[in-house]
Protein backbone atom coordinates (compact mmCIF):
# COMPACT_ATOMS: atom_id res chain seq x y z
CA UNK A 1 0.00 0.00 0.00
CA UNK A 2 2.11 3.34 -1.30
CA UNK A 3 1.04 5.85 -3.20
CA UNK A 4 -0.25 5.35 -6.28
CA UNK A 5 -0.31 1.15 -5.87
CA UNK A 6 -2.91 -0.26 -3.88
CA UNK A 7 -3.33 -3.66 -3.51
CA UNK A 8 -5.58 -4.42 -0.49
CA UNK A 9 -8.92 -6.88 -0.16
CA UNK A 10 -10.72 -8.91 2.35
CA UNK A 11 -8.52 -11.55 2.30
CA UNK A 12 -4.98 -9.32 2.89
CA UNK A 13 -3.15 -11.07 5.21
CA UNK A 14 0.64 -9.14 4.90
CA UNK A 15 0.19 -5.59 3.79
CA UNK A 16 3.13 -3.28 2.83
CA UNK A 17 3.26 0.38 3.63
CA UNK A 18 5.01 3.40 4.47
CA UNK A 19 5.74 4.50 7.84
CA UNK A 20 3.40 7.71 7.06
CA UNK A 21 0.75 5.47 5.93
CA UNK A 22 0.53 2.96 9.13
CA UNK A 23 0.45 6.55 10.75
CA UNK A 24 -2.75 7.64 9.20
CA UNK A 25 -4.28 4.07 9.95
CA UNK A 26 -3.61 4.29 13.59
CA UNK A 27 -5.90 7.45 13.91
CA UNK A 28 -8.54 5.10 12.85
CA UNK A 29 -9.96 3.54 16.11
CA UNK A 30 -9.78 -0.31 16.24
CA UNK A 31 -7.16 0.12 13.61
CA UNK A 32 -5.37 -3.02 15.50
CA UNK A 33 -8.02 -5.07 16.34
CA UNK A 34 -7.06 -7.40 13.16
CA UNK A 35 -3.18 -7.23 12.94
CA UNK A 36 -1.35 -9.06 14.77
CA UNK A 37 2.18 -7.86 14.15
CA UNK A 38 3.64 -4.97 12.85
CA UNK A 39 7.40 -4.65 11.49
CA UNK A 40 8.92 -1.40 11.14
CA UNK A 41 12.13 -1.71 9.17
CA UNK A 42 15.10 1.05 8.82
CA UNK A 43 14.64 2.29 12.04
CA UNK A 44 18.18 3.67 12.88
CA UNK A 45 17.54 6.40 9.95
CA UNK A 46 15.32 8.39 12.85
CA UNK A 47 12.83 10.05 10.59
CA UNK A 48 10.00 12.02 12.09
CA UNK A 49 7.29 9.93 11.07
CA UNK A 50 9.72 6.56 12.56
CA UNK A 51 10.23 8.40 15.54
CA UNK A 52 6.62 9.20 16.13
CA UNK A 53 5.54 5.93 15.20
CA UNK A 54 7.17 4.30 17.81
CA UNK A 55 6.00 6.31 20.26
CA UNK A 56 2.20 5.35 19.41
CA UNK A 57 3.23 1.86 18.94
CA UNK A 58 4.64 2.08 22.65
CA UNK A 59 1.35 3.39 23.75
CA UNK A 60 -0.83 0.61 21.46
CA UNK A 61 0.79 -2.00 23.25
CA UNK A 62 -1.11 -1.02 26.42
CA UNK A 63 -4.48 -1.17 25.07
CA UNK A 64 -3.61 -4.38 22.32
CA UNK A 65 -1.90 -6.91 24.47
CA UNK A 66 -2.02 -9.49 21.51
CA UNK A 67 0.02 -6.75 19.48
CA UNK A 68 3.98 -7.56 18.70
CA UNK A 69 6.66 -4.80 17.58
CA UNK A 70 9.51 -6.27 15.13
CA UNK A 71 12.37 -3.79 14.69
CA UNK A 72 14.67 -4.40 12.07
CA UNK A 73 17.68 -2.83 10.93
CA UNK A 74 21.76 -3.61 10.00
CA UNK A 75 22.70 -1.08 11.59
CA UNK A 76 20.97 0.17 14.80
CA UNK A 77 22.45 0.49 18.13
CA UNK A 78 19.91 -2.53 19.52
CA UNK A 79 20.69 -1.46 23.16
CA UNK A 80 19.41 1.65 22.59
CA UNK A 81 16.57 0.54 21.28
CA UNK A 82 15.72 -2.24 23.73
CA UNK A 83 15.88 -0.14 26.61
CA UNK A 84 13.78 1.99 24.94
CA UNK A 85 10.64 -0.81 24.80
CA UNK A 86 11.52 -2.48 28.36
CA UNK A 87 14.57 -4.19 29.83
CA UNK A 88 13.12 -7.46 28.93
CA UNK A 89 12.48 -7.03 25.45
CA UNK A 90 14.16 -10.13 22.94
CA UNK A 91 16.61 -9.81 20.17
CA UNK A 92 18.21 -11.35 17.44
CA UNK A 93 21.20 -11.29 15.79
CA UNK A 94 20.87 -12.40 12.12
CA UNK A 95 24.55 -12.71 10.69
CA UNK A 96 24.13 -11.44 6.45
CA UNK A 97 26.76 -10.61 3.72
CA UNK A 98 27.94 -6.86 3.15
CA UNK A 99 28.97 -6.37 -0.88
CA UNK A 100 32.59 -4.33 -0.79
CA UNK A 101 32.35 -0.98 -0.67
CA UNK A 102 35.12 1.70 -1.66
CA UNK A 103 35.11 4.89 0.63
CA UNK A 104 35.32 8.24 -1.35
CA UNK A 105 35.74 11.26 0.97
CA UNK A 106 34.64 15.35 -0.47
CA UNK A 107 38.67 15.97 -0.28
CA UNK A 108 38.68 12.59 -3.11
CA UNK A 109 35.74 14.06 -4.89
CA UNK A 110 37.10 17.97 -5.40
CA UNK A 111 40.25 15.98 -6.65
CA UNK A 112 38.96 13.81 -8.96
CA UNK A 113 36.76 16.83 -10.44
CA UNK A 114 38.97 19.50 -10.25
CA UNK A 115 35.74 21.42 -9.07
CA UNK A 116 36.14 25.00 -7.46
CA UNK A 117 33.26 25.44 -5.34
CA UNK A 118 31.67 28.91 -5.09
CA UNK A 119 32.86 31.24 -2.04
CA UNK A 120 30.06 30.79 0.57
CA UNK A 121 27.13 33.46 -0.09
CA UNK A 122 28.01 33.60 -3.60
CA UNK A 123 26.17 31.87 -6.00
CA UNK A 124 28.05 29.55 -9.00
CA UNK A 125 27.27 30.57 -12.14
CA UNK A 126 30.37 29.19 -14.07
CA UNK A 127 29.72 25.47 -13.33
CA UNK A 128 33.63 24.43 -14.37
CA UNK A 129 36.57 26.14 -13.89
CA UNK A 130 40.07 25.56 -15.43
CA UNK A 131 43.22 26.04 -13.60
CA UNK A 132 44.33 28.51 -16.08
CA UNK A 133 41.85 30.96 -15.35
CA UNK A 134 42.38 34.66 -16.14
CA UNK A 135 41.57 37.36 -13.31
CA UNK A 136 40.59 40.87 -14.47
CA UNK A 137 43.49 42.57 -16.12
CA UNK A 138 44.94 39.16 -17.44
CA UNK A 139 46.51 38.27 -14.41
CA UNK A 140 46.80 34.20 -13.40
CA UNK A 141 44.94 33.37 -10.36
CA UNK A 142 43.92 30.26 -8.60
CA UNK A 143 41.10 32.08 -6.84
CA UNK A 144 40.53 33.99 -10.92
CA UNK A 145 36.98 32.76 -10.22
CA UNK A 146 36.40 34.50 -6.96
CA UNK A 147 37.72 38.05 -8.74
CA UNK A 148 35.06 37.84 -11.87
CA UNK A 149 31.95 39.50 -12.22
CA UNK A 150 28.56 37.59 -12.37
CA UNK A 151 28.93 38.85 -16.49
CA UNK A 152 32.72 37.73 -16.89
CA UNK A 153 31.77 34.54 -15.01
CA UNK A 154 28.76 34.06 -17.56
CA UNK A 155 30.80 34.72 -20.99
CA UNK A 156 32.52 31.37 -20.01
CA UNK A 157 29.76 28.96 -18.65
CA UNK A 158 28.23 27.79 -21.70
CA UNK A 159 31.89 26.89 -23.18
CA UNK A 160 32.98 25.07 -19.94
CA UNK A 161 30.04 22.81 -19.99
CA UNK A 162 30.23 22.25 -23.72
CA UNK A 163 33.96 21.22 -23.11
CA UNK A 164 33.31 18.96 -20.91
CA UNK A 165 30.07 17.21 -22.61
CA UNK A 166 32.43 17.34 -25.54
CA UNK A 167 35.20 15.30 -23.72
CA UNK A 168 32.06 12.52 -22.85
CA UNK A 169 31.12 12.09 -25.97
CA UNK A 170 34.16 10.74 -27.04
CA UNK A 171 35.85 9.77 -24.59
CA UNK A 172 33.59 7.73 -22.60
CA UNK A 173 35.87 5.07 -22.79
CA UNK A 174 38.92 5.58 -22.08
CA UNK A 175 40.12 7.46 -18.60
CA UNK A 176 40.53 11.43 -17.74
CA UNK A 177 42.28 12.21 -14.52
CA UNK A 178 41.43 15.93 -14.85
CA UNK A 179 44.40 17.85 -13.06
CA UNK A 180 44.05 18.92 -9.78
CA UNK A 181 43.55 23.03 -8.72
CA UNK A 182 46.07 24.86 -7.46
CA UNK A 183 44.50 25.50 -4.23
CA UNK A 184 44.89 23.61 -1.43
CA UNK A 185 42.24 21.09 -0.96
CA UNK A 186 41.74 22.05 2.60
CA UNK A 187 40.66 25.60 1.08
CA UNK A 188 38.75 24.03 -0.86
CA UNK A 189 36.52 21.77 1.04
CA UNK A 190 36.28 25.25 3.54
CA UNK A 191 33.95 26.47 0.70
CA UNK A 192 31.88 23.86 0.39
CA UNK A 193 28.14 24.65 2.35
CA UNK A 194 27.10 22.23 3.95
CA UNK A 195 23.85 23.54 4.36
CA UNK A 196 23.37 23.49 0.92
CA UNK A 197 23.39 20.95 -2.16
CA UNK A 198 26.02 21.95 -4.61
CA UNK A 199 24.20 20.33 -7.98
CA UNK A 200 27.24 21.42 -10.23
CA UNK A 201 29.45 19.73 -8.02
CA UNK A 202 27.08 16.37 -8.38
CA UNK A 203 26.94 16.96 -11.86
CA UNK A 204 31.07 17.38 -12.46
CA UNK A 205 31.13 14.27 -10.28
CA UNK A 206 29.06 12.39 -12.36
CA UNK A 207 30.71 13.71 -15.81
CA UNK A 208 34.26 12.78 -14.11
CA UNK A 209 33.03 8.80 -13.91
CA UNK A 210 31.77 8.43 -16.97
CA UNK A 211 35.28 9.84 -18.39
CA UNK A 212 36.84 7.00 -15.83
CA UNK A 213 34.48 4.22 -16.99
CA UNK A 214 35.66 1.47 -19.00
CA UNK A 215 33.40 0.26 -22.26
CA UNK A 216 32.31 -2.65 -20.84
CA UNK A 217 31.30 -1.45 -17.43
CA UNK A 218 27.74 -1.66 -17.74
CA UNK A 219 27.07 -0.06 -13.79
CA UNK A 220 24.90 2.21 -13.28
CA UNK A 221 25.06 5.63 -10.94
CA UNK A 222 22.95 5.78 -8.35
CA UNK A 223 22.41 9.18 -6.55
CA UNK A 224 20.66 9.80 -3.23
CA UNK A 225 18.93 12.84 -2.99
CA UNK A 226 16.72 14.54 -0.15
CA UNK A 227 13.62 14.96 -2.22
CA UNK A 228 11.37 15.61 -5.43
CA UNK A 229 12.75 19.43 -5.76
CA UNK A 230 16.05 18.34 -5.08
CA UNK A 231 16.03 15.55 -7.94
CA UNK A 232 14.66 18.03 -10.33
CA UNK A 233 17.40 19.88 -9.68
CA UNK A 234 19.97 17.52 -10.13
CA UNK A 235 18.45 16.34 -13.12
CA UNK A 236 19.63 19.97 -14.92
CA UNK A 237 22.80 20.21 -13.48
CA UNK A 238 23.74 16.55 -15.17
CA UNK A 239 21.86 16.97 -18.35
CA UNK A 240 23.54 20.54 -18.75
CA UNK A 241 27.47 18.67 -18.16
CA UNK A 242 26.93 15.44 -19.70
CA UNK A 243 24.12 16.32 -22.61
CA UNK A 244 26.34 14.99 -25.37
CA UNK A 245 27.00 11.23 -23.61
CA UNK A 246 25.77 8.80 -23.61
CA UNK A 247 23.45 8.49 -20.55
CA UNK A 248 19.88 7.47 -19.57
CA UNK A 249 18.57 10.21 -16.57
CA UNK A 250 15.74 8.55 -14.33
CA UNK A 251 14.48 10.26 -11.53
CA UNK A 252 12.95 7.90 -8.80
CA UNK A 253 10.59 9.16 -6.17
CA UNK A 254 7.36 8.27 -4.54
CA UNK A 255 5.71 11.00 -6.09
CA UNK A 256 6.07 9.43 -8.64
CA UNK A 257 3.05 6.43 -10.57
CA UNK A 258 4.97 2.95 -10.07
CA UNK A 259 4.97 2.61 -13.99
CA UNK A 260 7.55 5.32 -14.03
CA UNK A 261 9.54 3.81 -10.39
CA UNK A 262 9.94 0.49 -12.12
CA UNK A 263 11.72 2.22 -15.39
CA UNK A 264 14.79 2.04 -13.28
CA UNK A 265 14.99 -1.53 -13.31
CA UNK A 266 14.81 -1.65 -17.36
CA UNK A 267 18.22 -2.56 -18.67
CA UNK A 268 19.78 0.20 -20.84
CA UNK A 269 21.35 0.19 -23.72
CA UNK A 270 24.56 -1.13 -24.61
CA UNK A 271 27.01 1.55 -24.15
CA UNK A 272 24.60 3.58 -22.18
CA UNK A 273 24.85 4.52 -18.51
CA UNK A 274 22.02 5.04 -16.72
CA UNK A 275 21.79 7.83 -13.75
CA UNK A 276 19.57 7.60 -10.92
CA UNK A 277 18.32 10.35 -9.06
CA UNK A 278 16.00 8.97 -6.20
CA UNK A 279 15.43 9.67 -2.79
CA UNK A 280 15.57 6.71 -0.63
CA UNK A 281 12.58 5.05 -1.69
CA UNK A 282 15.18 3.23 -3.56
CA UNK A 283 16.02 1.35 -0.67
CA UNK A 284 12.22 -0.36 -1.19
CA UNK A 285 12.19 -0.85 -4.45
């Protein structure tokens, strides 16, 4: 039961929802007269609704003594959350099997890009700069891009990204280290807000592994993102770096009909990458 996909009758015996859904069920009264057990999965990621909904739950169990509460997670702190429900309450330990996974810190990522983020306050309107940039008056300067004028910084935008959707169209094969800026990294990464997404920075990301990606990698990219705005968002950045490779953009969201969530799982072309954009309703699909 999400949005969009209902599947529900009579003779429903497991029903799947969203923690926002069971929420709006529970204001029904005798919502729990017929269920027997509820499991609420991914509960270390503390979202409102998960953190409200175990607070009713605690309360339900008073009034439905039949009622059991399955928490699941891989990575919870499980004392926490046992002394939480009761200093009796059970666990289990199921043992599974974590895939390999490569750490990439922002220091890796500004390297690997050669990105300059924008001073803080200031907003980026030249989405790729080169090393060789020119300051006003022709003078060579790592921090050029800081010294130009919203109208300098514009005369060289469109040429940056087409350089660099230029580069992916033919050489998506073969491997681009782009060199690394002249300031220090640690300068760098003091530029980056945190309070806000930096979509060319996602996008130059993006545009830097395809360059690195070998022809018969057939991976795809798969982007986490906070929400439908933010995906839209996203989705400009990458088709305005990479709109000359080749690449297949999905977004993924639950605002989305499950026609268009299950496009993701189509296999792409050959020599196509695809790109997904979702929020973490990927983790349920």
């Amino acid at each position: 039961m999400v949005r969009g996909d209902v599947a529900m009758c009579n003779s429903t015996r497991l029903m799947f929802c969203t923690t926002g859904v069971l929420l709006r069920q529970l204001q029904s009264e005798g919502a729990l007269e017929c269920v027997t057990h509820i499991v609420v999965d991914e509960v270390h990621e503390r979202h409102l609704d998960t953190d409200v909904l175990l607070g009713v739950l605690k309360t339900c169990l008073v009034s439905n003594p039949h009622l059991k509460v399955v928490l699941m997670s891989a990575t919870m702190d499980a004392d926490r959350f046992a002394a939480y429900w009761g200093t009796n309450t059970p666990r289990m330990h199921i043992p599974g099997f974590t895939y390999p996974v490569e750490d990439y810190t922002l220091e890796d990522v500004l390297q690997l890009t050669g990105y300059i983020p924008p001073k803080k306050g200031k907003k980026n309107k030249n989405r790729r700069f080169n090393n060789n940039s020119r300051g006003r008056g022709g003078k060579k300067s790592p921090w050029a891009d800081s010294e130009w004028s919203d109208e300098e910084r514009d005369d060289g935008a469109e040429e940056e990204d087409a350089s660099m959707s230029d580069s992916l169209a033919t050489n998506s094969s073969g491997k681009t280290n782009p060199q690394a800026p002249s300031i220090p990294i640690e300068d760098l990464v003091k530029r980056v807000d945190e309070s806000n997404i930096d979509y060319d920075l996602i996008a130059n990301l993006v545009g830097s592994l395809l360059q690195s990606k070998k022809a018969n990698d057939d991976g795809s990219f798969l982007v986490f993102l906070p929400g439908a705005l933010e995906i839209s968002k996203a989705e400009d950045a990458v088709r305005r770096i990479v709109r000359n490779a080749p690449v297949l953009i999905l977004p993924l969201h639950g605002g989305l009909q499950s026609k268009d969530q299950q496009r993701v799982f189509s296999k792409a072309d050959r020599g196509v990458t695809k790109v997904i954009l979702s929020t973490n309703v990927a983790e349920t699909r």
